[in-house]
PDB file of N, CA and C in Angstrom:
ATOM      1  N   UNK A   1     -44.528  46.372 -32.485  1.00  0.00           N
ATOM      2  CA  UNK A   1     -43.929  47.420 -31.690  1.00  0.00           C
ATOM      3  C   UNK A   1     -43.570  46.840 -30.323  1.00  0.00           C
ATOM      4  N   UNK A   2     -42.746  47.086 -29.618  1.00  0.00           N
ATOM      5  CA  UNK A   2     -42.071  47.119 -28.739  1.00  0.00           C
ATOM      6  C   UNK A   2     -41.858  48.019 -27.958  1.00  0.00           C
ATOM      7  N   UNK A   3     -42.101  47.857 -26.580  1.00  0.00           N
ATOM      8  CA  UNK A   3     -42.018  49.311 -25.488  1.00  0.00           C
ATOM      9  C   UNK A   3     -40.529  48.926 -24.897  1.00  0.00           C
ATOM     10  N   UNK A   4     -39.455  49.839 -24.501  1.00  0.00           N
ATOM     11  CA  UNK A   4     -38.599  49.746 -23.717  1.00  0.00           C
ATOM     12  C   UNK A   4     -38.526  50.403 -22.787  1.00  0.00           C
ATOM     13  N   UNK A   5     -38.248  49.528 -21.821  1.00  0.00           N
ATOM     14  CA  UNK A   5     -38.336  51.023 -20.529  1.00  0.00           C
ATOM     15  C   UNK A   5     -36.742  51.203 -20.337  1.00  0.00           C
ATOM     16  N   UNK A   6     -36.076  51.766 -20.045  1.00  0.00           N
ATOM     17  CA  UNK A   6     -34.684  52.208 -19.550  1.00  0.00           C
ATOM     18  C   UNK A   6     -34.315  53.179 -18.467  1.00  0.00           C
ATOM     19  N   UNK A   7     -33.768  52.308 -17.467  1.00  0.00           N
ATOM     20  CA  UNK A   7     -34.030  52.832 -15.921  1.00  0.00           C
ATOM     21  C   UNK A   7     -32.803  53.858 -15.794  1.00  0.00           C
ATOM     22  N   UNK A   8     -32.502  54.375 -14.886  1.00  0.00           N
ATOM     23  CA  UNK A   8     -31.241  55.682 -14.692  1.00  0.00           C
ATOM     24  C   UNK A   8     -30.051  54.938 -15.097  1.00  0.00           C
ATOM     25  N   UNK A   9     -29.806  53.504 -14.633  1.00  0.00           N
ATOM     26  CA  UNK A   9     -28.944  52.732 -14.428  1.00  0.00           C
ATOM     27  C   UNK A   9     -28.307  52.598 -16.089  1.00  0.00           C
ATOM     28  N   UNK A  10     -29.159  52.859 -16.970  1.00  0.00           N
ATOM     29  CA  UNK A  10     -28.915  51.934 -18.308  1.00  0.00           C
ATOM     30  C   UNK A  10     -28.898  50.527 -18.908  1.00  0.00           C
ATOM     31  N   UNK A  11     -30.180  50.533 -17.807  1.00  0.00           N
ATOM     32  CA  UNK A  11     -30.463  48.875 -18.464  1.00  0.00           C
ATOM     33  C   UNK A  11     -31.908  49.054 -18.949  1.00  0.00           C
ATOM     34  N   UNK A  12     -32.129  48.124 -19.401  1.00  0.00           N
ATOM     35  CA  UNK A  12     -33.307  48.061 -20.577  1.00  0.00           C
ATOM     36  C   UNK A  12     -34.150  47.477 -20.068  1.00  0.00           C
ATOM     37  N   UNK A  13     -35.478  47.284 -19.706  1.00  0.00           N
ATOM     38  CA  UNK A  13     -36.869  46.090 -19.523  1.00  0.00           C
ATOM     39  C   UNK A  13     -37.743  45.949 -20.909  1.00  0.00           C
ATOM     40  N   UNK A  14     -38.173  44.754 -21.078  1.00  0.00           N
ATOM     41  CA  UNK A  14     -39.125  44.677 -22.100  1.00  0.00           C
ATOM     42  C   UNK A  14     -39.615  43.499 -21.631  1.00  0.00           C
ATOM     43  N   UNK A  15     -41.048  43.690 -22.453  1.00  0.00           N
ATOM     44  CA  UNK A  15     -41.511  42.295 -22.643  1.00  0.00           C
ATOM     45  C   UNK A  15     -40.969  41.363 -23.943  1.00  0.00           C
ATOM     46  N   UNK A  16     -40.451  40.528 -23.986  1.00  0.00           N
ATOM     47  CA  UNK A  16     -39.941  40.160 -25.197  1.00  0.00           C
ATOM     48  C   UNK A  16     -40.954  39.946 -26.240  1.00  0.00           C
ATOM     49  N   UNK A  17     -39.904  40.340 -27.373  1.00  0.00           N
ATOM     50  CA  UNK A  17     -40.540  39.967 -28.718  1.00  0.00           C
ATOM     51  C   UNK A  17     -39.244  39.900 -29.765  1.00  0.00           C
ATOM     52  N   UNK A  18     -39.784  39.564 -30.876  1.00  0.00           N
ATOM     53  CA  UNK A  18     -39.178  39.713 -31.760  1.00  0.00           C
ATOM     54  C   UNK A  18     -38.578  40.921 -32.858  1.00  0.00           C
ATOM     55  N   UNK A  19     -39.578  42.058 -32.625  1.00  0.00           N
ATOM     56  CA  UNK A  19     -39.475  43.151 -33.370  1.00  0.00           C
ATOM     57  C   UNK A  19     -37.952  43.762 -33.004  1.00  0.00           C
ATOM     58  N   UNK A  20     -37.289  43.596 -32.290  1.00  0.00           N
ATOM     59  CA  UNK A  20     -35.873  44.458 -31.994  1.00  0.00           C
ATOM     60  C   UNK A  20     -35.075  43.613 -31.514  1.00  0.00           C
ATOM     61  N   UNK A  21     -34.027  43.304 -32.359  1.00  0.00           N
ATOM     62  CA  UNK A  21     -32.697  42.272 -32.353  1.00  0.00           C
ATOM     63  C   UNK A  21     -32.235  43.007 -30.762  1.00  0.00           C
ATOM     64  N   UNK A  22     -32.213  42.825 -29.875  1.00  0.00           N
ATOM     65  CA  UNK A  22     -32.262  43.648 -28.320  1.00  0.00           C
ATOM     66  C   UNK A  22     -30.519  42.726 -27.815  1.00  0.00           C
ATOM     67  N   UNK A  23     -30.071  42.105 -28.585  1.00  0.00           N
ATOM     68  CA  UNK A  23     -28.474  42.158 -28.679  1.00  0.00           C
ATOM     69  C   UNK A  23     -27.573  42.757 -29.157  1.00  0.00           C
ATOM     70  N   UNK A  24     -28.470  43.460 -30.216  1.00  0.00           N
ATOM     71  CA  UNK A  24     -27.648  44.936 -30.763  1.00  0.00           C
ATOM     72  C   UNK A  24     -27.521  45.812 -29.786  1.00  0.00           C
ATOM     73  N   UNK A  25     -28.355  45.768 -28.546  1.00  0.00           N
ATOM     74  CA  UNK A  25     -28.028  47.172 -27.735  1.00  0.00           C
ATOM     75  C   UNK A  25     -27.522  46.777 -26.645  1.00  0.00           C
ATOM     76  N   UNK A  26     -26.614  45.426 -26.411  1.00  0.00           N
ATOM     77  CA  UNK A  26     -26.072  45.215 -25.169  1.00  0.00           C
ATOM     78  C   UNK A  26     -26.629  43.542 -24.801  1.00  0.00           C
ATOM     79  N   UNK A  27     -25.877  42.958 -23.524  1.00  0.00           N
ATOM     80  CA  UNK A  27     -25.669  42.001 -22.884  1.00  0.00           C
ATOM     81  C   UNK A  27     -27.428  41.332 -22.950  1.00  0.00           C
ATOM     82  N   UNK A  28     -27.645  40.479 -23.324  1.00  0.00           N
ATOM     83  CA  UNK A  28     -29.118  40.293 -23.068  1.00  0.00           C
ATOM     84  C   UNK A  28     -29.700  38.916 -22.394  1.00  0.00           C
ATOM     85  N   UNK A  29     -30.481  39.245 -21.244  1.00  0.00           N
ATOM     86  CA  UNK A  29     -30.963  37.977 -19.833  1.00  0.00           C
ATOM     87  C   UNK A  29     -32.415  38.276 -20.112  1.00  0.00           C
ATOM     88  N   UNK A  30     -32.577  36.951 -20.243  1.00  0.00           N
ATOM     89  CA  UNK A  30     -34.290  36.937 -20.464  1.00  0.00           C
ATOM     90  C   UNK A  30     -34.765  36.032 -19.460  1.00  0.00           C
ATOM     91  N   UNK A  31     -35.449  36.464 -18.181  1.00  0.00           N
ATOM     92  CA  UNK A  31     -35.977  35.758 -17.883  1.00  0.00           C
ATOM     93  C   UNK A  31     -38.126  35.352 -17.603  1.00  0.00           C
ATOM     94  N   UNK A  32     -38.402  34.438 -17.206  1.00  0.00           N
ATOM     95  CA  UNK A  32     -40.019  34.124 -17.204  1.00  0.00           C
ATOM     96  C   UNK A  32     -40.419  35.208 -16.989  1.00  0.00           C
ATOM     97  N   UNK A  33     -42.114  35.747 -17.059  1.00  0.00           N
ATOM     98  CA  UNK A  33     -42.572  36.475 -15.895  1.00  0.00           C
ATOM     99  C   UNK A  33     -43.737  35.951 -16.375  1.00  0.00           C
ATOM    100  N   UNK A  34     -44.091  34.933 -16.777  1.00  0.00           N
ATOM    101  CA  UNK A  34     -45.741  34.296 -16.601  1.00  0.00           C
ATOM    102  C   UNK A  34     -45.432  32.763 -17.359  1.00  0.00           C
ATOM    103  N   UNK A  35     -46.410  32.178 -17.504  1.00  0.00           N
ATOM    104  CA  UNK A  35     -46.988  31.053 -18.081  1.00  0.00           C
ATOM    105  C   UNK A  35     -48.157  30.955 -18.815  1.00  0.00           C
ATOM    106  N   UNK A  36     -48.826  30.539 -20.274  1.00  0.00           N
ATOM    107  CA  UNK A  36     -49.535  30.637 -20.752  1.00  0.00           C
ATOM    108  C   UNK A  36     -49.863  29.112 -21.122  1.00  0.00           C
ATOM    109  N   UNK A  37     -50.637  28.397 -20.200  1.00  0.00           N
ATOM    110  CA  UNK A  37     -51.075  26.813 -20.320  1.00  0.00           C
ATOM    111  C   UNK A  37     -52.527  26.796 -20.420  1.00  0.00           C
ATOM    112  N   UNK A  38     -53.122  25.583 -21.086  1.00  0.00           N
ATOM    113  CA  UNK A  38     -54.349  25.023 -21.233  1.00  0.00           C
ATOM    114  C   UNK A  38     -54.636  24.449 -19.606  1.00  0.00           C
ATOM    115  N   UNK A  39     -56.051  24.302 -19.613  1.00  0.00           N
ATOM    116  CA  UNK A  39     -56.430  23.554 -18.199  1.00  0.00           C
ATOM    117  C   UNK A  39     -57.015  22.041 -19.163  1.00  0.00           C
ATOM    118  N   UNK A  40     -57.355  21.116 -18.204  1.00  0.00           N
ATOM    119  CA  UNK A  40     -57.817  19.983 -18.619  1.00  0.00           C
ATOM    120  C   UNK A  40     -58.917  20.158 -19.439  1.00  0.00           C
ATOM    121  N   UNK A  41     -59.911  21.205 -19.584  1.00  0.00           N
ATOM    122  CA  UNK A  41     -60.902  21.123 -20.521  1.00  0.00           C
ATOM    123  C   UNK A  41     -60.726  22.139 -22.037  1.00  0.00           C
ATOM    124  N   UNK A  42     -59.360  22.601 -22.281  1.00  0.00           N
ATOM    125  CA  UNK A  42     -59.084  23.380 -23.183  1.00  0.00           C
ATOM    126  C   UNK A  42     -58.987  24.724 -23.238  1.00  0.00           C
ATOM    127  N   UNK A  43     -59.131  25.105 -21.666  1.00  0.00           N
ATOM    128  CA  UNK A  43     -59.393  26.525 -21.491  1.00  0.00           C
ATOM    129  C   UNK A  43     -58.154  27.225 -21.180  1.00  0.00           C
ATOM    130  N   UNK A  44     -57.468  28.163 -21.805  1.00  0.00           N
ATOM    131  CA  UNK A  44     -56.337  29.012 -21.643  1.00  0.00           C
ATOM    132  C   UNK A  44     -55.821  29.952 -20.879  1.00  0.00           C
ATOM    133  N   UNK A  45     -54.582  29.741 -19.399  1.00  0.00           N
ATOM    134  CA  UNK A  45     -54.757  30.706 -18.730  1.00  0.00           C
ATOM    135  C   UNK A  45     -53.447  31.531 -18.395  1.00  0.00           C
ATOM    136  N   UNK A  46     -53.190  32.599 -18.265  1.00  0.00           N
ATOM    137  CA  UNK A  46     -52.127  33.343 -18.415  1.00  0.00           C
ATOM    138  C   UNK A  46     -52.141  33.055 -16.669  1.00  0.00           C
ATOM    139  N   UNK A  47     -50.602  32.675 -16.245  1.00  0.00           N
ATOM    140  CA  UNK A  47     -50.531  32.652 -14.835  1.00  0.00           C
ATOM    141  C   UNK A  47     -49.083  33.492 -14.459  1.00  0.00           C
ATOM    142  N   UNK A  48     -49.151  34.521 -13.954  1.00  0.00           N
ATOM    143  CA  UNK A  48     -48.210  35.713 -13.880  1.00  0.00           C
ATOM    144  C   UNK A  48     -47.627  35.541 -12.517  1.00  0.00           C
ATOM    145  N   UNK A  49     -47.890  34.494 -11.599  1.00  0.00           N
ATOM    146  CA  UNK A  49     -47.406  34.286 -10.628  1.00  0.00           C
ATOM    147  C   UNK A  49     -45.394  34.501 -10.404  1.00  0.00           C
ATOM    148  N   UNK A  50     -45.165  34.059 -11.362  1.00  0.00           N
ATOM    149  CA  UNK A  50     -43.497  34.447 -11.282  1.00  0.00           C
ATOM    150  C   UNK A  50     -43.003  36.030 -11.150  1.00  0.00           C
ATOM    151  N   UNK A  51     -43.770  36.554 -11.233  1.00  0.00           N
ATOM    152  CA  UNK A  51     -44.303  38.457 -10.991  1.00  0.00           C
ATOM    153  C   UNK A  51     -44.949  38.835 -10.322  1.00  0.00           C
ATOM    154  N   UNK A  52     -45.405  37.588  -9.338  1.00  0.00           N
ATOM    155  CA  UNK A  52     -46.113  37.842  -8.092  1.00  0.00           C
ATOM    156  C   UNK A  52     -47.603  38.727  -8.710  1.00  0.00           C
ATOM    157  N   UNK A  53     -48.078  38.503  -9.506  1.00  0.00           N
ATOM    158  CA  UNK A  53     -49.264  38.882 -10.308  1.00  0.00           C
ATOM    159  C   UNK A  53     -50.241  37.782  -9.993  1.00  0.00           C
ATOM    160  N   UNK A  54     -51.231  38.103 -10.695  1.00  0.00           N
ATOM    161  CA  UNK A  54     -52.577  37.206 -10.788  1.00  0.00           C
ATOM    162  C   UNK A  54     -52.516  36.072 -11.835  1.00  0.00           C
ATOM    163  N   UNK A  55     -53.373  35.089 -11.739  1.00  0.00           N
ATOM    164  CA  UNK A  55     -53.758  34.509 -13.042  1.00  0.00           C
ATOM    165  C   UNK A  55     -54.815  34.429 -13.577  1.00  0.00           C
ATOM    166  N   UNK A  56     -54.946  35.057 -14.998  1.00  0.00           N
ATOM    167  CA  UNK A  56     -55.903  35.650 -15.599  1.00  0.00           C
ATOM    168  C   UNK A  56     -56.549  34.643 -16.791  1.00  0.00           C
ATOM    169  N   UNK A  57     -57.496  34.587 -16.255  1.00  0.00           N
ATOM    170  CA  UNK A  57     -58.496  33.492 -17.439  1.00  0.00           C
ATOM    171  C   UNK A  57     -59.881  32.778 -16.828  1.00  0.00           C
ATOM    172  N   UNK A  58     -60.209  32.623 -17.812  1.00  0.00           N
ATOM    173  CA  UNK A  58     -59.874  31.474 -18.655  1.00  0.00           C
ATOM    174  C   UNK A  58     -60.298  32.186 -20.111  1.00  0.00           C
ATOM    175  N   UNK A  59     -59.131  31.833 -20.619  1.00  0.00           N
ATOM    176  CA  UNK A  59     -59.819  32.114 -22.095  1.00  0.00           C
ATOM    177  C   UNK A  59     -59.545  30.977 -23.351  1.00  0.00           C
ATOM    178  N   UNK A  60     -60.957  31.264 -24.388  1.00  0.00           N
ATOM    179  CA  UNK A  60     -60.909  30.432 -25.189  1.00  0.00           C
ATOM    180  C   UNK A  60     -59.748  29.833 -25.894  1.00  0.00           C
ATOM    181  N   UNK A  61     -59.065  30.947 -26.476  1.00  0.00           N
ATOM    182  CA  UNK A  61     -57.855  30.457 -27.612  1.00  0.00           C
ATOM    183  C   UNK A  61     -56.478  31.152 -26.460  1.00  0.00           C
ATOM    184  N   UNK A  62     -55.919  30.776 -27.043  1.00  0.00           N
ATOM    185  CA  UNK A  62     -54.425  31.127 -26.465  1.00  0.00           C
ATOM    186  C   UNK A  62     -54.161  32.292 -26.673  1.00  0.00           C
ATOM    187  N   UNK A  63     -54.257  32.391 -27.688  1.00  0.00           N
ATOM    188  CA  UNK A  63     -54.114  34.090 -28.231  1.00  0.00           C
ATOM    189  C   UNK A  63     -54.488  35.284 -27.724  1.00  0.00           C
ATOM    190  N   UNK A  64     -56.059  34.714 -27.132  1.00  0.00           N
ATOM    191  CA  UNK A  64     -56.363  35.926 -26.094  1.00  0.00           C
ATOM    192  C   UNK A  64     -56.280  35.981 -25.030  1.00  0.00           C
ATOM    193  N   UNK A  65     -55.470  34.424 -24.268  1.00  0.00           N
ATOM    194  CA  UNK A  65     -54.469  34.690 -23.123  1.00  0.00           C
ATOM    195  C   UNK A  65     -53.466  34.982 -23.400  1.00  0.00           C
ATOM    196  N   UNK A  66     -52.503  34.954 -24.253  1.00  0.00           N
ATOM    197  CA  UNK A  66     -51.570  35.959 -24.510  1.00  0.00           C
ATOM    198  C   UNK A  66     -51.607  37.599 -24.487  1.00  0.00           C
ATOM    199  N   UNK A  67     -53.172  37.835 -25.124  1.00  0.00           N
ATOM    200  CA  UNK A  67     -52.795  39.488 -24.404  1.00  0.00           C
ATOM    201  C   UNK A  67     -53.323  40.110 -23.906  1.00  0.00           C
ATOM    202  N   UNK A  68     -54.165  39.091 -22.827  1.00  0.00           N
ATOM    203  CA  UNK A  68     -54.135  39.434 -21.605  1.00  0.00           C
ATOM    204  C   UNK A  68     -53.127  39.285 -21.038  1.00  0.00           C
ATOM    205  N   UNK A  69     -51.919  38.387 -21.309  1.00  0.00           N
ATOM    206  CA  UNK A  69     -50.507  38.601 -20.442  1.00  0.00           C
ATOM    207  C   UNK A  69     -49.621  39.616 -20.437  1.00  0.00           C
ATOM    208  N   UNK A  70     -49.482  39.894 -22.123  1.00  0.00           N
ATOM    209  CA  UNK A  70     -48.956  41.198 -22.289  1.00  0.00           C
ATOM    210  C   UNK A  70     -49.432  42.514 -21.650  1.00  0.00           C
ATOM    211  N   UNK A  71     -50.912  42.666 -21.884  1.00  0.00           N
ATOM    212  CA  UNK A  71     -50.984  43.737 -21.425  1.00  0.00           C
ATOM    213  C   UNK A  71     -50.887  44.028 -19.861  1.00  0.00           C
ATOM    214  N   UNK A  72     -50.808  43.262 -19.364  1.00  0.00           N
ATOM    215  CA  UNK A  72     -51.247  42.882 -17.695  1.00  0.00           C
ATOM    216  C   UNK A  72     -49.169  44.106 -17.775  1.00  0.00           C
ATOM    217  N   UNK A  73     -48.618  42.620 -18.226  1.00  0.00           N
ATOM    218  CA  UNK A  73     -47.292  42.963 -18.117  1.00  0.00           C
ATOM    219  C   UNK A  73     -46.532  44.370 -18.545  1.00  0.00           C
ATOM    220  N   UNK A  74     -46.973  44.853 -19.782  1.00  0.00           N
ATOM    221  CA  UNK A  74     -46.542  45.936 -20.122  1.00  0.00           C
ATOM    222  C   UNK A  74     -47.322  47.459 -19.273  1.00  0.00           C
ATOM    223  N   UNK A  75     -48.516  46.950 -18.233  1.00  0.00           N
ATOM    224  CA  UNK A  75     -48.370  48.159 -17.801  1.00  0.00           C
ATOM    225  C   UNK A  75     -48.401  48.126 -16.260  1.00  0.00           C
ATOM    226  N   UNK A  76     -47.120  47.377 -15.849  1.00  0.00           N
ATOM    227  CA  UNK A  76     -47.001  47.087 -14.924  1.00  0.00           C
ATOM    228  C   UNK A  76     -45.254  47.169 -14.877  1.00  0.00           C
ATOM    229  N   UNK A  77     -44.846  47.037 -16.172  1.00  0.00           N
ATOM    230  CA  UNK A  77     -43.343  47.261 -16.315  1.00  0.00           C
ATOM    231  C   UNK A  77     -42.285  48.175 -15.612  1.00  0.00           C
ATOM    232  N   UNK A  78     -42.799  49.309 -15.276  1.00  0.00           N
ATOM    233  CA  UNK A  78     -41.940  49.845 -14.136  1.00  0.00           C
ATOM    234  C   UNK A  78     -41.829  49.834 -12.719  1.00  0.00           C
ATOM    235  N   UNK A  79     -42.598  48.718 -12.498  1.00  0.00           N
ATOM    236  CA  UNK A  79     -42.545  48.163 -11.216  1.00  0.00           C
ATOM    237  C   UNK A  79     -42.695  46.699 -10.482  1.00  0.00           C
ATOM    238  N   UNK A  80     -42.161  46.001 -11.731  1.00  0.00           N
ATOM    239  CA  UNK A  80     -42.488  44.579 -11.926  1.00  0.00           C
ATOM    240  C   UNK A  80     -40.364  43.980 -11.129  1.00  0.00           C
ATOM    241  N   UNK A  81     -40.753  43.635 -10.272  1.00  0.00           N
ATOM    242  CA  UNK A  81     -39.468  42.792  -9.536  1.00  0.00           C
ATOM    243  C   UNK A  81     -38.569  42.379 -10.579  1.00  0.00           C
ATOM    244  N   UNK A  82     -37.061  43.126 -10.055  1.00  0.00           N
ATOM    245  CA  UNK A  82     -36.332  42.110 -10.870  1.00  0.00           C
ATOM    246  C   UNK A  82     -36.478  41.092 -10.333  1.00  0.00           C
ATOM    247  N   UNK A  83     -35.530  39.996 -11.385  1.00  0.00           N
ATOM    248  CA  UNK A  83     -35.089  38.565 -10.988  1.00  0.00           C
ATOM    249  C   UNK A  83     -33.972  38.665 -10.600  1.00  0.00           C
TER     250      UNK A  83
END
């Protein structure tokens, strides 16, 4: 599933994914809003700094820095800076 937000303007925000071909509904610009890297000892950290956010971790597998990124991101989506 996929959340869209759609502002007065008629443009769309998401966090990307794959679930919705999101070129079917118009012009589509994707840009960063985090980083999800290992540190030198294997530890995984979501760094949201490009969103002027926090960086959140350390976590074991990637996976559960991933959603900690998502979720950070998706509920923060209507007020997250454009680019």
């Amino acid at each position: 599933m996929m959340d869209l937000l759609v502002d007065p303007s008629g443009q769309v925000r998401a966090v990307y994914g794959e679930d919705i071909n999101l070129a079917a509904i118009g012009k589509v610009r994707i840009t960063r809003a985090s980083h999800v890297e290992p540190d030198e000892t294997g530890r995984w950290w979501a760094d949201l700094s490009p969103v002027d956010g926090p960086v959140l971790g350390s976590f074991q597998f990637r996976r559960l820095a991933v959603e900690a990124e998502v979720t950070w991101l998706e509920s923060r989506l209507p007020s997250l800076t454009r680019p």
